[in-house]
PDB file of N, CA and C in Angstrom:
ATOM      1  N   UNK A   1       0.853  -1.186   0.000  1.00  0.00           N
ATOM      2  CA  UNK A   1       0.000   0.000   0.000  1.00  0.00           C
ATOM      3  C   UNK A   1       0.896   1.247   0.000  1.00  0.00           C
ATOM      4  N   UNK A   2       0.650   2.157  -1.009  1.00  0.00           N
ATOM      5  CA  UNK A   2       1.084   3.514  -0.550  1.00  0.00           C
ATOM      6  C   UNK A   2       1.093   4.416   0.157  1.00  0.00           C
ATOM      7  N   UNK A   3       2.414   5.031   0.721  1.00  0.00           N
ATOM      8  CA  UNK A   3       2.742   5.914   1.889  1.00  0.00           C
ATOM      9  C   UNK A   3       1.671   6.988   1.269  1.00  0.00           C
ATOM     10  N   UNK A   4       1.187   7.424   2.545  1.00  0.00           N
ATOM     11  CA  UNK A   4       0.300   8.437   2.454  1.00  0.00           C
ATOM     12  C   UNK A   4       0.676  10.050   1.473  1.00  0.00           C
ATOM     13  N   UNK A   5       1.846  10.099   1.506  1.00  0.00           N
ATOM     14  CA  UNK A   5       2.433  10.832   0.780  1.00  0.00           C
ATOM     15  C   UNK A   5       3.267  10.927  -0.198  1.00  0.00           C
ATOM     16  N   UNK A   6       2.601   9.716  -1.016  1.00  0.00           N
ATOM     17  CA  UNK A   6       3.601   9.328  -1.866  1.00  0.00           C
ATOM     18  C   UNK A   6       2.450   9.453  -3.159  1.00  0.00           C
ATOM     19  N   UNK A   7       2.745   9.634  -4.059  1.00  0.00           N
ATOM     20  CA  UNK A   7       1.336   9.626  -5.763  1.00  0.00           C
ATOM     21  C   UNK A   7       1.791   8.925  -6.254  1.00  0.00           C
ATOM     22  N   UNK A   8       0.446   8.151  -6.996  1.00  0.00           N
ATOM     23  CA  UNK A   8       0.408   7.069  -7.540  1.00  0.00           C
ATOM     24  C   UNK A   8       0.742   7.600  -9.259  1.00  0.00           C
ATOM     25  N   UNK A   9       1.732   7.036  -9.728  1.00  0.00           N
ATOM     26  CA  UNK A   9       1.614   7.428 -11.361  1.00  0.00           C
ATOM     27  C   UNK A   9       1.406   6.499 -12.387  1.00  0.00           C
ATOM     28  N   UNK A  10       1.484   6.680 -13.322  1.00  0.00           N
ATOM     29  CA  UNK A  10       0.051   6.405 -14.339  1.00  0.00           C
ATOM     30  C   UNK A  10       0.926   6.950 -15.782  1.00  0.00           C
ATOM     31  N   UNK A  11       0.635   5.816 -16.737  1.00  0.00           N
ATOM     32  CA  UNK A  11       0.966   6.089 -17.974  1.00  0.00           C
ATOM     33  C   UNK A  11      -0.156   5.969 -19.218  1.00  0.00           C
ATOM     34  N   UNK A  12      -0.437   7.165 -19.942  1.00  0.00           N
ATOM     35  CA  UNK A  12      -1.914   6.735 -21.119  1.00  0.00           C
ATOM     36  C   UNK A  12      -0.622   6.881 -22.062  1.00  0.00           C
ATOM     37  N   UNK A  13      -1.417   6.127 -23.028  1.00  0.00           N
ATOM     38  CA  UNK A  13      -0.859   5.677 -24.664  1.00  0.00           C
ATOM     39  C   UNK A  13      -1.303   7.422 -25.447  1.00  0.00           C
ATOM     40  N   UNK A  14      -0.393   7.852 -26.386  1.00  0.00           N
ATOM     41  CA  UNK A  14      -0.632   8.791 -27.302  1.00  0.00           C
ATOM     42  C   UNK A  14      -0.705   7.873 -28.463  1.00  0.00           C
ATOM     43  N   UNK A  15      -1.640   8.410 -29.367  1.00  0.00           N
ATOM     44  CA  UNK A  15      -1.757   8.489 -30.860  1.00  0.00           C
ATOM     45  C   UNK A  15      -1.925   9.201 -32.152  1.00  0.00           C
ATOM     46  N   UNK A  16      -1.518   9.603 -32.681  1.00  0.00           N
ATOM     47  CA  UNK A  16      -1.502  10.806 -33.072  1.00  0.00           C
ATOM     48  C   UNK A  16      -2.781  10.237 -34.189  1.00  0.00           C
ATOM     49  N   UNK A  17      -3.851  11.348 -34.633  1.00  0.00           N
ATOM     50  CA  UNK A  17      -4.852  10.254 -35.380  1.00  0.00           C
ATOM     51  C   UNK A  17      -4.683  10.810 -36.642  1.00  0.00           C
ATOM     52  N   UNK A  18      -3.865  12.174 -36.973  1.00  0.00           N
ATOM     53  CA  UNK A  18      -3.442  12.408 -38.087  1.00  0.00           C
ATOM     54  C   UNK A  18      -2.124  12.304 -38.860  1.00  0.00           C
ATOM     55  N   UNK A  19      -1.082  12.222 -37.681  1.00  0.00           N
ATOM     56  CA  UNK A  19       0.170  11.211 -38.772  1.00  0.00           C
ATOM     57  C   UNK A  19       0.669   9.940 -38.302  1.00  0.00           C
ATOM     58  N   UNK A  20       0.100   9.536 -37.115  1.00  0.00           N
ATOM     59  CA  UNK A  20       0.187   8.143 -36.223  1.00  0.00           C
ATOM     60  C   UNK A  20       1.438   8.274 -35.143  1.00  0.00           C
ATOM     61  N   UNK A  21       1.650   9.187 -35.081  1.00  0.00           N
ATOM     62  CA  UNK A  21       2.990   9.401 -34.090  1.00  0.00           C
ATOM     63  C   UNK A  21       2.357   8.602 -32.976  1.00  0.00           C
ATOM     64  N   UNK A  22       3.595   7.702 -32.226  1.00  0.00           N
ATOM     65  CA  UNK A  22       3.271   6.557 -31.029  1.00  0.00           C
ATOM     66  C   UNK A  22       3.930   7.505 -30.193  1.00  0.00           C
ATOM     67  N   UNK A  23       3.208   7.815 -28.754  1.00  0.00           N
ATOM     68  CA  UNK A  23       4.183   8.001 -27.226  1.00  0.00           C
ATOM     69  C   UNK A  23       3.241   7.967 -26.489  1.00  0.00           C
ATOM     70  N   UNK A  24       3.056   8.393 -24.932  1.00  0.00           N
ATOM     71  CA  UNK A  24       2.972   7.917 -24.004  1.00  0.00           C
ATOM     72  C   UNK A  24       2.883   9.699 -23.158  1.00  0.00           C
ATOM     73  N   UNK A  25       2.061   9.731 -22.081  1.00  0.00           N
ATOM     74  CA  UNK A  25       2.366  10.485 -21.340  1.00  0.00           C
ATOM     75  C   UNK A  25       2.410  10.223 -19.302  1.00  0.00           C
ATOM     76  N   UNK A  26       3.068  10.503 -18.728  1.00  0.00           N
ATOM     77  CA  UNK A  26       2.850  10.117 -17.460  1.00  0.00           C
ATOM     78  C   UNK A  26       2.373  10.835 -16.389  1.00  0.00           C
ATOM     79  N   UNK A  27       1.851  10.399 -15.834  1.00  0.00           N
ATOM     80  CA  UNK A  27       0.414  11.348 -15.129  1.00  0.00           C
ATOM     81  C   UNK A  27       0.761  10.763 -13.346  1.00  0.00           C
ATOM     82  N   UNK A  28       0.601  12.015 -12.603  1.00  0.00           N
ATOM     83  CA  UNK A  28       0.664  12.011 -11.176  1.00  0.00           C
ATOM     84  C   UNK A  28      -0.906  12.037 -10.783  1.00  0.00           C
ATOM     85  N   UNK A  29      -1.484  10.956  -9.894  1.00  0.00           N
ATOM     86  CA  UNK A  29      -2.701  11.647  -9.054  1.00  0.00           C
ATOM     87  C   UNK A  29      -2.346  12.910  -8.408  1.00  0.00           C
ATOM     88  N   UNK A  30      -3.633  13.723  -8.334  1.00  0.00           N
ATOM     89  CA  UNK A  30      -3.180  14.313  -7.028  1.00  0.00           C
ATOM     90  C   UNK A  30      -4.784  14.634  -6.191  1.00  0.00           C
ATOM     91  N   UNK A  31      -4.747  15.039  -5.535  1.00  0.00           N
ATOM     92  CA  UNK A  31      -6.033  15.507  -4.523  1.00  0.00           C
ATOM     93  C   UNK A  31      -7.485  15.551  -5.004  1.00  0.00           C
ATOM     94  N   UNK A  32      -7.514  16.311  -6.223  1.00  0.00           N
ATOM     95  CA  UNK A  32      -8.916  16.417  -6.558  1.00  0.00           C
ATOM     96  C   UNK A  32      -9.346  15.598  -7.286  1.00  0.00           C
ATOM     97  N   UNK A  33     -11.327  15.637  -6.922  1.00  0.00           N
ATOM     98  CA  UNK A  33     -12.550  14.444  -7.480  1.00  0.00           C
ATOM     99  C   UNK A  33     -12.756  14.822  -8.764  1.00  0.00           C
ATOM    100  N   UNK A  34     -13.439  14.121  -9.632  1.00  0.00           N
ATOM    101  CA  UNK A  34     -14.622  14.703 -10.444  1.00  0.00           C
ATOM    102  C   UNK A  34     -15.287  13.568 -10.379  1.00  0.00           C
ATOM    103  N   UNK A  35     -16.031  14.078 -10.668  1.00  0.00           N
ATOM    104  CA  UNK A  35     -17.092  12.502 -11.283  1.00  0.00           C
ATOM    105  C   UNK A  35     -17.289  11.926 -12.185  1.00  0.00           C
ATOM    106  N   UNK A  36     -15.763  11.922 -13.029  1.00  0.00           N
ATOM    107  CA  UNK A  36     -15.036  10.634 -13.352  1.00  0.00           C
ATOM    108  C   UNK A  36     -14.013   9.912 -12.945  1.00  0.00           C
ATOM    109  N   UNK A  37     -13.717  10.373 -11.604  1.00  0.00           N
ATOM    110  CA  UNK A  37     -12.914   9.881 -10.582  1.00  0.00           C
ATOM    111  C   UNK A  37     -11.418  10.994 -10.601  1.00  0.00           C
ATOM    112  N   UNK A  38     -10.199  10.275  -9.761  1.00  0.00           N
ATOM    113  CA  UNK A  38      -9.204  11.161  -9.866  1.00  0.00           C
ATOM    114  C   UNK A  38      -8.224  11.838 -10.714  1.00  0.00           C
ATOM    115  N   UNK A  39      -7.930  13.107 -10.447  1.00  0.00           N
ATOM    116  CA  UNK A  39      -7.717  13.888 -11.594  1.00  0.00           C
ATOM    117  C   UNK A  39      -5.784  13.671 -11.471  1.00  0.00           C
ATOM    118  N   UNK A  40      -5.126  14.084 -12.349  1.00  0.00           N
ATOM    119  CA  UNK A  40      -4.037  13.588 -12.251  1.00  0.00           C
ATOM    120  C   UNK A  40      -3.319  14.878 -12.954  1.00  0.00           C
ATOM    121  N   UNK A  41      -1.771  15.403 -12.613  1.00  0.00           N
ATOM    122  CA  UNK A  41      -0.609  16.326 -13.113  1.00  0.00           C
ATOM    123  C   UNK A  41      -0.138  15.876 -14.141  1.00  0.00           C
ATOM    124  N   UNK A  42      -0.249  15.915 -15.211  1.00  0.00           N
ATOM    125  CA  UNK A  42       0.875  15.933 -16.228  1.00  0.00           C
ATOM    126  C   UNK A  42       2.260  16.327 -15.667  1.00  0.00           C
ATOM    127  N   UNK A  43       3.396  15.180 -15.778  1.00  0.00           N
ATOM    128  CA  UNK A  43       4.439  14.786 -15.284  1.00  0.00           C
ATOM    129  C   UNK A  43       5.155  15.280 -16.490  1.00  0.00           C
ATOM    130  N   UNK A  44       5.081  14.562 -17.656  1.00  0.00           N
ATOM    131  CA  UNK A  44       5.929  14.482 -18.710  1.00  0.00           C
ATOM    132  C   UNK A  44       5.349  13.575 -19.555  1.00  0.00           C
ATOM    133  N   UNK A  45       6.321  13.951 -20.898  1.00  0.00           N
ATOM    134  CA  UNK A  45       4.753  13.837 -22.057  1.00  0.00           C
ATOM    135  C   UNK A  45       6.845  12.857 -22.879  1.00  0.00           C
ATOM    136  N   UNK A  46       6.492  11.582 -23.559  1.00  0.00           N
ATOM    137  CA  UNK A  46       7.823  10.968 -23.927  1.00  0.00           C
ATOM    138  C   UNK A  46       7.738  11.859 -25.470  1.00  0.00           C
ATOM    139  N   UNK A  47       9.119  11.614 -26.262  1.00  0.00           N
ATOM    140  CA  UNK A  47       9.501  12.270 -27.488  1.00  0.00           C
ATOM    141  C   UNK A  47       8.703  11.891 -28.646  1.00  0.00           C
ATOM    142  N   UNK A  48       8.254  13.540 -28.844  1.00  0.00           N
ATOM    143  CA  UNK A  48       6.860  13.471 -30.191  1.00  0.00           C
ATOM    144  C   UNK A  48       5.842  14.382 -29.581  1.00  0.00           C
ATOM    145  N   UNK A  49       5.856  14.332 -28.841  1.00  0.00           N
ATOM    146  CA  UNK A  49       4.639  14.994 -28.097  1.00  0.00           C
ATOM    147  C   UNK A  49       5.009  16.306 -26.901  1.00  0.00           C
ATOM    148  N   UNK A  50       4.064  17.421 -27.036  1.00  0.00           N
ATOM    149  CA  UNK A  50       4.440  18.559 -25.986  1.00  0.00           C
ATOM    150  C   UNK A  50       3.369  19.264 -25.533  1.00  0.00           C
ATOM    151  N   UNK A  51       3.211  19.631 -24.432  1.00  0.00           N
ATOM    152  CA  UNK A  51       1.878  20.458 -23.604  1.00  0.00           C
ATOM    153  C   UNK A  51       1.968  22.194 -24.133  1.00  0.00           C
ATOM    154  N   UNK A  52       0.686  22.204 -25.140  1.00  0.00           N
ATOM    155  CA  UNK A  52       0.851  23.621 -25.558  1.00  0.00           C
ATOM    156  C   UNK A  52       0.687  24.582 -24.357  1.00  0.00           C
ATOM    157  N   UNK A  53       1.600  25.550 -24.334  1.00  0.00           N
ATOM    158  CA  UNK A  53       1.424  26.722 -23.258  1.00  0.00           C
ATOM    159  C   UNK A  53       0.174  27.555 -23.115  1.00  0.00           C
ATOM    160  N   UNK A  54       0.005  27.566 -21.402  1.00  0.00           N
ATOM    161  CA  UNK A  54      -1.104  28.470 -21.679  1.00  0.00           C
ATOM    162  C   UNK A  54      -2.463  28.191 -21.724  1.00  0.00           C
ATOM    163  N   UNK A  55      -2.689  26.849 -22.346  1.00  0.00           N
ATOM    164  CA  UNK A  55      -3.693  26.153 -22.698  1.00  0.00           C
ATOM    165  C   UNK A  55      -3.591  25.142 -22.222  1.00  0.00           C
ATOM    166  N   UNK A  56      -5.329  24.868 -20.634  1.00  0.00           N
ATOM    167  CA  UNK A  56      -6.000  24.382 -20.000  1.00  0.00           C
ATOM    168  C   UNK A  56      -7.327  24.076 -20.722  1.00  0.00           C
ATOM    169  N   UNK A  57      -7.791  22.940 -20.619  1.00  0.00           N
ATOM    170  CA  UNK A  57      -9.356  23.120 -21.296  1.00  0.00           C
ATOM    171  C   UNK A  57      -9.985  21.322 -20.112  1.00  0.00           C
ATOM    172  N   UNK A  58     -10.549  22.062 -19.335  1.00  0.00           N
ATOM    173  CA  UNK A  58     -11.500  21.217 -17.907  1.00  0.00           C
ATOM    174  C   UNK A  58     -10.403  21.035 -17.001  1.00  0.00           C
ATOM    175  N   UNK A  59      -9.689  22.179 -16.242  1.00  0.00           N
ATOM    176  CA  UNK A  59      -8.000  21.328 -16.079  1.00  0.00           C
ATOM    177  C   UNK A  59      -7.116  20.095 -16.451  1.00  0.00           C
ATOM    178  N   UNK A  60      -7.714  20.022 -17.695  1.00  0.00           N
ATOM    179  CA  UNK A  60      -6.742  19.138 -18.150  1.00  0.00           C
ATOM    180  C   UNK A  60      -5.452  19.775 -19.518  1.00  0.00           C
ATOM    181  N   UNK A  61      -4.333  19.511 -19.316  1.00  0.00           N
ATOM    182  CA  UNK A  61      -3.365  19.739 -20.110  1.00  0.00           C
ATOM    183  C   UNK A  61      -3.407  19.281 -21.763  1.00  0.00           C
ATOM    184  N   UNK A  62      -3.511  20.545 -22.436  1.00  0.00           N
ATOM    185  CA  UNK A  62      -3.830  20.370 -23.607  1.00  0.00           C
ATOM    186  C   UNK A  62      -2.141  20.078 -24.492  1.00  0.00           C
ATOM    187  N   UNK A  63      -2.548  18.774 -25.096  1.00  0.00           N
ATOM    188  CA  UNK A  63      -1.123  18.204 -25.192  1.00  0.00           C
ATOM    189  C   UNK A  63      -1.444  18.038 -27.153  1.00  0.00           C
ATOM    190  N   UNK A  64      -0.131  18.267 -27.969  1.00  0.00           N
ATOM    191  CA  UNK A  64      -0.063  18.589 -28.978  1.00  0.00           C
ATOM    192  C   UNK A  64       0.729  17.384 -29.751  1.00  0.00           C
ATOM    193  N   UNK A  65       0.451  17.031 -30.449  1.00  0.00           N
ATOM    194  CA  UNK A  65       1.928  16.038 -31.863  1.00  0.00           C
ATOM    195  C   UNK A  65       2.861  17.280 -32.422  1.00  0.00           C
ATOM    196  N   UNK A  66       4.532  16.666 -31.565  1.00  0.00           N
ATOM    197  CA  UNK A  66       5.255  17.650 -32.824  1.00  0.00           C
ATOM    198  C   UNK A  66       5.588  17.560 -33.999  1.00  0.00           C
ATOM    199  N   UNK A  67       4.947  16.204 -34.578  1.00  0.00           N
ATOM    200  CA  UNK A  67       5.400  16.317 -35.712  1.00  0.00           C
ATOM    201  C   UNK A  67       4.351  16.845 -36.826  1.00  0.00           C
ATOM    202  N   UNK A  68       2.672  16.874 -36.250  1.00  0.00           N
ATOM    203  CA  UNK A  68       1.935  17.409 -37.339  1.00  0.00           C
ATOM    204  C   UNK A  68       1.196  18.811 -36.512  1.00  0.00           C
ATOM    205  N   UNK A  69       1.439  19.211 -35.441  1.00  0.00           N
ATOM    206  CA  UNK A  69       0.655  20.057 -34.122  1.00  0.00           C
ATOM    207  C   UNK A  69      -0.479  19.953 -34.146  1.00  0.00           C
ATOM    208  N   UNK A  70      -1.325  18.423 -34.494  1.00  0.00           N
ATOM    209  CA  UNK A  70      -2.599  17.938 -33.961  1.00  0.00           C
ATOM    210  C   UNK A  70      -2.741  17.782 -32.751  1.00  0.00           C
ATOM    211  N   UNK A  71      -4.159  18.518 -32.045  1.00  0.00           N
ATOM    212  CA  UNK A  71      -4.007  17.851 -30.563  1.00  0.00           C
ATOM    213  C   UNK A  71      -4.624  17.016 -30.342  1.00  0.00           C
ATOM    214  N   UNK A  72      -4.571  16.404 -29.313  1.00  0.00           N
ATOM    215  CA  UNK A  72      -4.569  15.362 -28.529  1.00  0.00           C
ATOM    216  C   UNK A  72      -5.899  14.965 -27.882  1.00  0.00           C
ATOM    217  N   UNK A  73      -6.528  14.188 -28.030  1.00  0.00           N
ATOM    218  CA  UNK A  73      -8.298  13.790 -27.676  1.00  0.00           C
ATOM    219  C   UNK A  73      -7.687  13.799 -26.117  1.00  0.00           C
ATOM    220  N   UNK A  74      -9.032  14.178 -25.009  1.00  0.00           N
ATOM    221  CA  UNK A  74      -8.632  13.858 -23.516  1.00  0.00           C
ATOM    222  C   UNK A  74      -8.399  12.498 -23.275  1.00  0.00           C
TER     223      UNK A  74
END
């Protein structure tokens, strides 16, 4: 079981759906609900992929393909 102060992390699959770029991003829980359960920090996003600045959309991190700057379904 995890130390009370320790976050649980978490990896989703990227796909890019317009030039197929493959990566991965890794995600921290942290504190807050929704009611689709817990919400999680964007940690780091692996090579191909980058969190456009600036741009939040439901607090979630709006994350981009560098190789075509399609974004990224939640």
């Amino acid at each position: 079981m995890p130390d009370a102060l320790q976050r649980i992390q978490f990896r989703t699959i990227l796909k890019c759906a317009r030039c197929g770029a493959e990566g991965h991003a890794l995600w921290e829980e942290n504190s807050s609900m929704t009611a689709a359960g817990p919400m999680g920090r964007l940690v780091s996003l692996s090579e191909g992929f980058f969190e456009k600045a600036g741009q939040v959309a439901a607090d979630i991190p709006v994350i981009a393909c560098t190789g075509c700057g399609a974004l990224q379904p939640d």
